[in-house]
Structures are given as structure tokens and as C-alpha cells.
Protein backbone atom coordinates (compact mmCIF):
# COMPACT_ATOMS: atom_id res chain seq x y z
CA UNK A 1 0.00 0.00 0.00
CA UNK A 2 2.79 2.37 0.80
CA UNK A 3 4.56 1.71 -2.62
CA UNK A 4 1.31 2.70 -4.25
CA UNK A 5 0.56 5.42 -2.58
CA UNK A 6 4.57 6.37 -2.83
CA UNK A 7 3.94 9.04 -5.79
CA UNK A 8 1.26 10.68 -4.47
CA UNK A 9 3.36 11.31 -1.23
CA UNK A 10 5.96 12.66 -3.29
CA UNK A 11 4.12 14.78 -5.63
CA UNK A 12 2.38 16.30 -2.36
CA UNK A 13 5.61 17.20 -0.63
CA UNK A 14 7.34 18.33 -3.79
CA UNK A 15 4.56 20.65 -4.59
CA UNK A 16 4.93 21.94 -1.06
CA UNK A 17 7.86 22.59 -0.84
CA UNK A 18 8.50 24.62 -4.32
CA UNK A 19 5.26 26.32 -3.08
CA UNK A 20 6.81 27.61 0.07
CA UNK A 21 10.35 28.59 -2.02
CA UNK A 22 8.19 30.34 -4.47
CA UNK A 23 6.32 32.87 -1.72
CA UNK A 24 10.26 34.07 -0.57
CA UNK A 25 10.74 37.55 -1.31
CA UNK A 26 13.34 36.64 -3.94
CA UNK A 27 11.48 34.24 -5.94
CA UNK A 28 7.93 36.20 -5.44
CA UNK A 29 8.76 39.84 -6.58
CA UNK A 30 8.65 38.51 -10.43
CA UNK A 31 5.11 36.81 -10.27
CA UNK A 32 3.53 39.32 -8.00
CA UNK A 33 0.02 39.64 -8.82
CA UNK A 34 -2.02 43.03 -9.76
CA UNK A 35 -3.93 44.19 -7.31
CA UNK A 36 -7.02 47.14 -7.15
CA UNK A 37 -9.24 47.85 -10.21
CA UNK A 38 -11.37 44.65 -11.10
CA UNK A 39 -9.05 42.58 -8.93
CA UNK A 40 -10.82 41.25 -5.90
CA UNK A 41 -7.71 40.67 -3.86
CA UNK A 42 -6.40 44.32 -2.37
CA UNK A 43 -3.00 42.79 -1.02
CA UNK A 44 -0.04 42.00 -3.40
CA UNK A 45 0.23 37.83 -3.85
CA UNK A 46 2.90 35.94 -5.94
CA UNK A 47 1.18 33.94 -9.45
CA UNK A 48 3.63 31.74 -9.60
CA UNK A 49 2.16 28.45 -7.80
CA UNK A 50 1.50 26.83 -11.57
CA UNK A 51 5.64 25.85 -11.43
CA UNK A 52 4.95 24.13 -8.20
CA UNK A 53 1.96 22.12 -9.51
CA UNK A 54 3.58 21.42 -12.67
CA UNK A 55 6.99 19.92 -11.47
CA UNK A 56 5.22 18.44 -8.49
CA UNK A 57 3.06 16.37 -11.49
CA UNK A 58 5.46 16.06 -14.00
CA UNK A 59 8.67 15.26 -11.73
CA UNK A 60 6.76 12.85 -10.01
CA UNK A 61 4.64 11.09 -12.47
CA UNK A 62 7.29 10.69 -15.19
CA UNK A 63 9.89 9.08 -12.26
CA UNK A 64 7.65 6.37 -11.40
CA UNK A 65 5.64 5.78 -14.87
CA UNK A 66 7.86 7.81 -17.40
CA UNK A 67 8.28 4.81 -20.07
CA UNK A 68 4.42 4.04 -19.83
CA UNK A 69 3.46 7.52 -20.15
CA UNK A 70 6.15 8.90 -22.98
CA UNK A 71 5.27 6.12 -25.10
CA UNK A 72 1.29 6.44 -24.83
CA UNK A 73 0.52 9.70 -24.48
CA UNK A 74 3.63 12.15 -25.47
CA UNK A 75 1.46 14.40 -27.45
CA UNK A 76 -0.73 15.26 -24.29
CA UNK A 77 2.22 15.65 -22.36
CA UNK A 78 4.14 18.47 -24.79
CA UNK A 79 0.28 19.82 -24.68
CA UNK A 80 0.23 20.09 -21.24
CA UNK A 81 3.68 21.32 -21.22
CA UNK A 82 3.34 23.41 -23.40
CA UNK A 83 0.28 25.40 -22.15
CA UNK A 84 1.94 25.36 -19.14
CA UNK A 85 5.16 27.28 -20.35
CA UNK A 86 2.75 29.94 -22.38
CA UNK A 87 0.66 30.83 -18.66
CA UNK A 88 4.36 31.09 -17.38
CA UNK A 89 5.31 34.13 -20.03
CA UNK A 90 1.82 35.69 -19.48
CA UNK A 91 2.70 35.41 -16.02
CA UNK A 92 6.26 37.08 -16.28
CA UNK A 93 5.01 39.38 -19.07
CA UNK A 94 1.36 39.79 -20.00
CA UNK A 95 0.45 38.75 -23.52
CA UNK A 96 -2.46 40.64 -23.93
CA UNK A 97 -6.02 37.97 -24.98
CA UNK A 98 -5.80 37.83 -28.44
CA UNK A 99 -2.21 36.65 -28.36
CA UNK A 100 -2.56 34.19 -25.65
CA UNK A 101 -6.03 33.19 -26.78
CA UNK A 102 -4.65 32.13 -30.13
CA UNK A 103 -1.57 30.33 -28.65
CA UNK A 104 -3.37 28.53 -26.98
CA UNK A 105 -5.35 27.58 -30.30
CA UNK A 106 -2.53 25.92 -31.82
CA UNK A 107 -1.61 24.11 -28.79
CA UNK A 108 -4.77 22.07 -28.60
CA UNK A 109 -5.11 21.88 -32.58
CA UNK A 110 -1.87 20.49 -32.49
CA UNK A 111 -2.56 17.92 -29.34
CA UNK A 112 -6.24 17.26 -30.91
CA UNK A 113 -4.97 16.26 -34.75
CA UNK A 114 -1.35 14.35 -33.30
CA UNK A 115 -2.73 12.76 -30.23
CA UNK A 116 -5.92 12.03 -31.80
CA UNK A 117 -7.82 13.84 -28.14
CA UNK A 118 -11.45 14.03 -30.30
CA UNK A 119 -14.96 14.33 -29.05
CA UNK A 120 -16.00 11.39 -31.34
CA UNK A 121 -19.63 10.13 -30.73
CA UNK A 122 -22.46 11.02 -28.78
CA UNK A 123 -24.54 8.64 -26.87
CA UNK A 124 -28.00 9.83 -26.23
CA UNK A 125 -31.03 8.10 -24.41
CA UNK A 126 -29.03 4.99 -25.79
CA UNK A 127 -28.82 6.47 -29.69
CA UNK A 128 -25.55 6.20 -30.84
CA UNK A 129 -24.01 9.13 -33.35
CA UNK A 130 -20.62 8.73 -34.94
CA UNK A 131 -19.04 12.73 -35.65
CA UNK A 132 -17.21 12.84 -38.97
CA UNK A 133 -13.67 13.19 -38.77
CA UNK A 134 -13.13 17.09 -39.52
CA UNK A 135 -16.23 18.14 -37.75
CA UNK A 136 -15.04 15.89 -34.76
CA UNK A 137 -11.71 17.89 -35.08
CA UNK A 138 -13.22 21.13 -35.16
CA UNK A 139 -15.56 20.48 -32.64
CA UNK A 140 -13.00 19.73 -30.15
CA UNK A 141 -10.64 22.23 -30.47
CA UNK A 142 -13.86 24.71 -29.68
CA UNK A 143 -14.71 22.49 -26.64
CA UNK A 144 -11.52 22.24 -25.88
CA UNK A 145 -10.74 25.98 -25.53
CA UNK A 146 -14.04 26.71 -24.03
CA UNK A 147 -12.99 24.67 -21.04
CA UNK A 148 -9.46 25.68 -20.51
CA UNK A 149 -10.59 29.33 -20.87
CA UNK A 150 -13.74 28.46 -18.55
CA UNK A 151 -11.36 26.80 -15.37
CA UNK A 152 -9.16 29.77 -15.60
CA UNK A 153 -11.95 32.26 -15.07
CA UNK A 154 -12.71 31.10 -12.07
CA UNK A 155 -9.57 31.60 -10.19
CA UNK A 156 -10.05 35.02 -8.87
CA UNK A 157 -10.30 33.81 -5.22
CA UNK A 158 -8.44 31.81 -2.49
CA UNK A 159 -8.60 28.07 -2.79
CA UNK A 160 -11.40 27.95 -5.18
CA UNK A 161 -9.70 26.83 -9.09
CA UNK A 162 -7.63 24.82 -6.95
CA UNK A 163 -10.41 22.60 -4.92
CA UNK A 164 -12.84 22.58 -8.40
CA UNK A 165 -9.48 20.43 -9.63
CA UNK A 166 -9.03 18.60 -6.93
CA UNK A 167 -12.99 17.83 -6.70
CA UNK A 168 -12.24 16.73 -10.62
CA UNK A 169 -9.65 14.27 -10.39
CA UNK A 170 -10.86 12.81 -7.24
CA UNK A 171 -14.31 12.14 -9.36
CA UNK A 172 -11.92 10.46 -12.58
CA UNK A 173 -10.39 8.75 -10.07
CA UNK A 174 -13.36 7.46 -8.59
CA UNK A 175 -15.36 6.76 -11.73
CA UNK A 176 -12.88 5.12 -13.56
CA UNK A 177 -11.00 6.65 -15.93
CA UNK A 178 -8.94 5.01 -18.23
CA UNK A 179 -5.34 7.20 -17.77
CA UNK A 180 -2.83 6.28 -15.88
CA UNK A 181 -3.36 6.46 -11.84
CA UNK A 182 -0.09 7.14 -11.12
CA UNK A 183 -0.45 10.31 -12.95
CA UNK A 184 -3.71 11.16 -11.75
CA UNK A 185 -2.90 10.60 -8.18
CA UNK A 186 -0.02 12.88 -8.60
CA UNK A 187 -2.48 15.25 -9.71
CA UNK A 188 -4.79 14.54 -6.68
CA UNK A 189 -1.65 14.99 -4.58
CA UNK A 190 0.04 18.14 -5.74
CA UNK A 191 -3.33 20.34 -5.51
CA UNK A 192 -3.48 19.04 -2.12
CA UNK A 193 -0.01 19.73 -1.54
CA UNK A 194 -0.78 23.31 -3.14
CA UNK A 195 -4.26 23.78 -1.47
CA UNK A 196 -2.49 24.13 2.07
CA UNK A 197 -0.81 27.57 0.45
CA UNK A 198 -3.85 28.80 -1.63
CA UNK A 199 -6.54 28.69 1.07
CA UNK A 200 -7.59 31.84 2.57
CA UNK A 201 -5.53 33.80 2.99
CA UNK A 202 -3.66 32.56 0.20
CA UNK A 203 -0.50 32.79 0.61
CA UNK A 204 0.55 31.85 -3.73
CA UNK A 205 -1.98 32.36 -6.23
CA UNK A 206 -1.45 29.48 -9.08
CA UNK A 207 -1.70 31.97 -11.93
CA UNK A 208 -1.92 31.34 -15.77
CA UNK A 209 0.48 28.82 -15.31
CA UNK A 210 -1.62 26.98 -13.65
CA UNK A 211 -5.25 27.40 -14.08
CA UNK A 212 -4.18 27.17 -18.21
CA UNK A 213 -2.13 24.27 -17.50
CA UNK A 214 -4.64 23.04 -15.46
CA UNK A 215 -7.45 23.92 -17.33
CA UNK A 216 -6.40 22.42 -20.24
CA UNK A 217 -5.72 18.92 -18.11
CA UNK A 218 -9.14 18.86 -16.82
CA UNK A 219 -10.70 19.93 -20.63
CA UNK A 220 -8.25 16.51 -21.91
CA UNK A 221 -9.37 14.09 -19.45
CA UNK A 222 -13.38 15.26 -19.89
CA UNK A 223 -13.07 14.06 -23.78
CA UNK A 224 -11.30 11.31 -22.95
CA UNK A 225 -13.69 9.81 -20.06
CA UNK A 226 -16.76 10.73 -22.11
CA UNK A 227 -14.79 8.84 -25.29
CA UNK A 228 -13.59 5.96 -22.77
CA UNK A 229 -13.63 2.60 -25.01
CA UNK A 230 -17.71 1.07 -24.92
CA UNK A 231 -16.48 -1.97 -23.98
CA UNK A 232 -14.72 -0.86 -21.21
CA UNK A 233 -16.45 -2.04 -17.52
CA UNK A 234 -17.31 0.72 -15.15
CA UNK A 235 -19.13 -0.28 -11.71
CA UNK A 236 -19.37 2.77 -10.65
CA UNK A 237 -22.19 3.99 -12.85
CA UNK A 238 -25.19 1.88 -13.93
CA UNK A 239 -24.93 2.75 -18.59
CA UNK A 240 -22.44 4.28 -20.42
CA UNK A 241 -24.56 7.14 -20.97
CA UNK A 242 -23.61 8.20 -17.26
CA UNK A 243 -20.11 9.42 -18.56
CA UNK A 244 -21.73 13.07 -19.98
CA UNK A 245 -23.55 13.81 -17.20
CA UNK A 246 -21.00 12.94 -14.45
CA UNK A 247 -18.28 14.71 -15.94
CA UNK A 248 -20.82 17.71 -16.40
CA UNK A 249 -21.53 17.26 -12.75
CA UNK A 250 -17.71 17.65 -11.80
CA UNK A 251 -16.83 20.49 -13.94
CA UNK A 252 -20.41 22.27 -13.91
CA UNK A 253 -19.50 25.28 -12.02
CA UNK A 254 -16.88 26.33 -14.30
CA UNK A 255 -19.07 25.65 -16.98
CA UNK A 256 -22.13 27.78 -15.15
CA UNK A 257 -19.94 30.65 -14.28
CA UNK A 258 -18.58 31.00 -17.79
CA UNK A 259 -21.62 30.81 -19.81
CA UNK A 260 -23.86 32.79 -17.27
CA UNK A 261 -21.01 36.00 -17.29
CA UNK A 262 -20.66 35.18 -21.31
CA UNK A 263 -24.45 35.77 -21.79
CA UNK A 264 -24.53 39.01 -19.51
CA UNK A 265 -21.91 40.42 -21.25
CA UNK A 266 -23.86 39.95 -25.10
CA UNK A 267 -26.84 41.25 -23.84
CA UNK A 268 -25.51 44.18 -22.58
CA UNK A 269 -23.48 45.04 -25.50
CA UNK A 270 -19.79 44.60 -23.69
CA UNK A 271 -17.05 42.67 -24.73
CA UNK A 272 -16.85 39.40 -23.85
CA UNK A 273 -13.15 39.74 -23.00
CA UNK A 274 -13.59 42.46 -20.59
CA UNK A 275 -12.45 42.06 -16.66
CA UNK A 276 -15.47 42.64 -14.70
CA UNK A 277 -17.08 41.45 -11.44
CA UNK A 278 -20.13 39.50 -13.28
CA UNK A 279 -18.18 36.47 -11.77
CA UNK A 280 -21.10 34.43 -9.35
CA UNK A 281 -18.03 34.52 -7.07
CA UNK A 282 -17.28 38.18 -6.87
CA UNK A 283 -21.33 39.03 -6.72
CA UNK A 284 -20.73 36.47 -3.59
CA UNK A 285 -17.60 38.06 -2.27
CA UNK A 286 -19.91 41.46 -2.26
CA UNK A 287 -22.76 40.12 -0.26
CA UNK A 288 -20.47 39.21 2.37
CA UNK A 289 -19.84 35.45 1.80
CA UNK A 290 -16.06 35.07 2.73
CA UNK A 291 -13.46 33.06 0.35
CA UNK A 292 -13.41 29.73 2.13
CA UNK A 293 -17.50 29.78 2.29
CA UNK A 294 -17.94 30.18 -1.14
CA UNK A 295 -15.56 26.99 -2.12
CA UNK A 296 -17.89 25.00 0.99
CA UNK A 297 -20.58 26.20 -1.58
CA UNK A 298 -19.22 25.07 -4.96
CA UNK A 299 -18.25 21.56 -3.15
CA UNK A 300 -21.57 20.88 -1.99
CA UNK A 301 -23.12 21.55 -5.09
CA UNK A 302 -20.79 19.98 -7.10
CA UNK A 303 -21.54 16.53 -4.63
CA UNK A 304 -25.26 17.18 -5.21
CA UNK A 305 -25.18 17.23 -8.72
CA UNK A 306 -22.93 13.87 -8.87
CA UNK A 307 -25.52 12.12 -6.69
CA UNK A 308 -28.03 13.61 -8.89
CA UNK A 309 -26.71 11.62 -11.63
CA UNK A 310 -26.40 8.71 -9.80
CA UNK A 311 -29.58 8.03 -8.62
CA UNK A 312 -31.69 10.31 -10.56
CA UNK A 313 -31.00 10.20 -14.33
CA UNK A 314 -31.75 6.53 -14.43
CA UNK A 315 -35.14 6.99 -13.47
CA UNK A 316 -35.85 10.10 -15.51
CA UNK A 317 -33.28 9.78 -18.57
CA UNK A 318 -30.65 11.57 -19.76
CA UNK A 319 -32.85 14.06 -22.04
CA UNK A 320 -34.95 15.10 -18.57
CA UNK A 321 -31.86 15.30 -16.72
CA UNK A 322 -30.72 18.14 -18.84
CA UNK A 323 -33.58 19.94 -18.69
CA UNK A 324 -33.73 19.78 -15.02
CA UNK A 325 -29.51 20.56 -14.53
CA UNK A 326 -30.46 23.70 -17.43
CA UNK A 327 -33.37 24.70 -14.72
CA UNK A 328 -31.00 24.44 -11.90
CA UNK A 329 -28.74 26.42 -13.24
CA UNK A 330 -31.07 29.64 -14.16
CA UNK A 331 -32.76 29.19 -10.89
CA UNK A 332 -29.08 29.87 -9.40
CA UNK A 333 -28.95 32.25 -11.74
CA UNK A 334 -31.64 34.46 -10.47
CA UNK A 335 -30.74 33.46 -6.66
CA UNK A 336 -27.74 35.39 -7.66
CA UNK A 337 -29.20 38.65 -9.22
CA UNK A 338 -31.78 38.38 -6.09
CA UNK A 339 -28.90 38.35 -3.64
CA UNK A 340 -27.02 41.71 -5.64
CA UNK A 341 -30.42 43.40 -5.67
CA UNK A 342 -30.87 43.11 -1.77
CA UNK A 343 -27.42 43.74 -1.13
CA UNK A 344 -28.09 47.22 -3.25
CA UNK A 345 -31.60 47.63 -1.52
CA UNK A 346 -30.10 47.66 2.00
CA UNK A 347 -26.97 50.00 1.30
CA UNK A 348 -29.62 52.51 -0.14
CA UNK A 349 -31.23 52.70 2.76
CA UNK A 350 -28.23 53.45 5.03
């Protein structure tokens, strides 16, 4: 058990460790983070957490499993790697979207056509749909992009990118996933290692370092556990069909918050690349929830939705399902808009 549970230990302690180097003086006064204007954090935090996470991973995982890995999946790895080392310049020196957004672009066209990472079918209510090759390709560089971009819009506040993650590869873990363990523990490990710095107060923020590199992890292992082989045994869920709406269940808030602040933003005529505080956790932050409350949130809505899918969907079906998960969402929608129009009712009348 201890030999099993050997690269996890290390990948925790490594993490750590570069963590705590990183938030020295010397070390931290090149990734300090802006602070004031649409930044919610008024006290100046090093970015630079992403190089702990990523060496804590990558040290670890390709030490104990490096053949296995490098042989399988190279492609993903330079794709990690590689969106990894473009958060890292951002970091030092920022790009500006349009060059970062298309960057990142050609790193997941690149990992999508030469490590073949494709959303390829669709299984619906137990209809099965094969996607043609290009629109496949096409289809999942958009996805793809959407979901790295999504994960790193949510880190604007202590501990919360970091425990949506963790929360992540604790459910592909737990469900099944057909990747490597070893790497996936390391994973698990290093954002624990690195959630004992980021909680409030944080101490190190990850930066685009690591919510891209993570992102863009999370956005690769949601194709491939929804395009996990149909033959392949899962006891953990009762049909196939589960995979969509469990890994929708693990990464819905990062899905929610994106799409809810991307809609606001078209209506009212902005641009969707603008900073603002439209994020459901700043409108939180402003009603007085503190940091650590709001993750307590996210996690217990996030656990909700999995048992949802558990025990729910097979009664109902998957096509009720996503009614009801589209429902749940607007209705948290309006709790929030009801919660800012209080919080505005009550300072007008001091």
C-alpha cells in the first residue's frame, strides 16, 4: 500500500515545498500579482504556484511511470507542457487575450490532430451518433478551448480553481478513468499539496500557469472519459450514458460561471473579453460570503449534482436530466441577481 501510494506522497511534498520557495521575497517579486481595479484581492500575492503544480506532477509522475506515459501519451504531455510554459510568459510578461487566446489555439489543434484527443460520438437516451472526422476535429478544439478558458476564469479567489481540480480528479479517479493512476494521483496529490498555500488567505496564487495548464488537463481528461472505449467495464455507474452527465456534474461550475457571465456580457453590448465582477463569485464576495464559504458552496453543489446523476438520471433519462440541470442552473442564476439586488436595496437605505 505504501509503494502505491509512494507518488502521491511525493508529488504532495514536492509541490509543497516549491510552493513555500516560491512565496520568498526573492522568488515572489517577479510573479507578484495586480492588485485594485477589477481585482478582488487588495494585497499584493505571488502567481507563480502553476511551477509548483507542474513539477510536483510532471517530476513525479514521469519518475515512477515515465516509459508508460512517454510512449502512450507524449502528445498530451508536450500539450500540457506546453500550455503550461505559455501561462508562465503571461505570467512574467502579459500577452495581452488575443495573443494568448490564439496560442493557446494551436496548442490544442496540435494535441487534438497528433494525439488524436477528439470528441467522437455522442450517446444519447441509448442512440448512438458517430461525428465525422473534420467536424469531430473542429468540434474539439472549440470544446476544448471553451474549457481551458472556462477553469481559468474562475480563479479570482483563495482556494477555489484549486479545490474545483481537486474535486475533478478525485471524481476520474473514482469513476474510472482510463489514464494512468499514477499520474492522476499525482495530480490529486500536488493540488493538495498546493491547497495548504492557496486557502484563505492565500498565501501563492497558481496563476496562468496553472489554471491554463490546469485547465487544459481537466478539458483533456473530460473528452477522454466521455470517449472511454464502450467496452470498457465501469461499476461505478449503472450505462455508459452516465459518462456526460458525471463529468458535467464535476466540472459544472466552471461551466455555469462561464456561460452565465458570457451571456450578460452579449446582452448588454460589452465585450466578452472584458475584466469585470459578473463572476457568481465576486457578486458572492460582495454580499459578504467570505473566500473559504464560497468553495464549501461550490463543493456541496458539485456533490449534489454527482448524486443527482447517480440516482436520478436513471429513473428520468438523460434528455430530462438536462432539462432539469439547465433549470438548476437559471434558478441559481436568479438566486444570484436576487442576492445583488438586496445587497443594493439595504446600502440605499443606510
Amino acid at each position: 500500500m505504501l509503494l502505491f501510494l509512494l507518488p502521491a506522497l511525493i508529488a504532495f511534498a514536492m509541490t509543497f515545498a516549491i510552493g513555500q520557495l516560491l512565496c520568498k521575497p526573492f522568488f515572489a517579486q517577479y510573479f507578484l500579482a495586480e492588485t485594485g481595479g477589477e481585482k478582488l484581492h487588495k494585497t499584493a500575492v505571488p502567481a507563480s504556484g502553476g511551477i509548483a503544480l507542474f513539477f510536483g506532477i510532471f517530476c513525479t509522475a514521469l519518475a515512477f511511470e515515465g516509459d508508460y506515459l512517454i510512449r502512450n501519451h507524449l502528445y498530451l504531455l508536450l500539450g500540457f507542457s506546453a500550455m503550461f510554459l505559455l501561462g508562465l510568459v503571461d505570467d512574467l510578461k502579459s500577452l495581452g487575450w488575443l495573443p494568448k487566446l490564439f496560442f493557446q489555439i494551436l496548442i490544442i489543434s496540435l494535441v487534438v490532430i497528433f494525439a488524436d484527443l477528439r470528441l467522437q460520438s455522442v450517446l444519447l437516451e441509448h442512440s448512438f451518433f458517430q461525428i465525422p472526422y473534420y467536424i469531430s476535429v473542429i468540434l474539439s478544439i472549440v470544446l476544448l478551448t471553451f474549457f481551458t478558458n472556462a477553469f481559468n476564469f474562475i480563479d479570482g479567489i483563495d482556494g477555489l480553481a484549486t479545490t474545483v481540480a481537486l474535486l475533478f480528479i478525485l471524481g476520474l479517479l473514482y469513476f474510472q478513468i482510463p489514464f494512468s493512476s499514477v499520474f492522476l494521483m499525482c495530480v490529486g496529490a500536488a493540488l493538495f499539496g498546493f491547497r495548504r498555500i492557496n486557502k484563505e488567505p492565500a498565501a501563492l496564487f497558481m496563476g496562468d500557469s496553472g489554471s491554463l495548464f490546469l485547465g487544459f488537463l481537466c478539458a483533456a481528461f473530460l473528452i477522454i472519459f466521455i470517449e472511454a472505449d464502450l467496452t470498457a467495464s465501469n461499476t461505478r455507474l449503472e450505462s455508459y450514458q452516465q459518462r456526460l452527465p458525471i463529468i458535467v456534474a464535476l466540472f459544472w461550475y466552471p461551466i455555469f460561471d462561464t456561460i452565465r457571465v458570457l451571456i450578460i456580457r452579449i446582452l448588454s453590448g460589452t465585450s466578452v473579453f472584458k475584466r469585470d465582477r459578473l463572476h457568481s463569485y465576486s457578486l458572492l464576495l460582495r454580499v459578504g460570503y467570505s473566500h473559504t464559504q464560497i468553495v464549501i458552496l461550490v463543493v456541496f453543489l458539485t456533490l449534489i449534482q454527482v448524486a443527482a446523476v447517480l440516482f436520478i438520471e436513471p429513473k428520468i433519462g438523460l434528455t430530462v436530466f438536462f432539462l432539469l440541470q439547465i433549470v438548476f442552473w437559471l434558478l441559481l442564476h436568479l438566486f444570484l441577481n436576487l442576492l445583488i439586488k438586496n445587497f443594493k436595496r439595504r446600502n440605499l437605505k443606510k
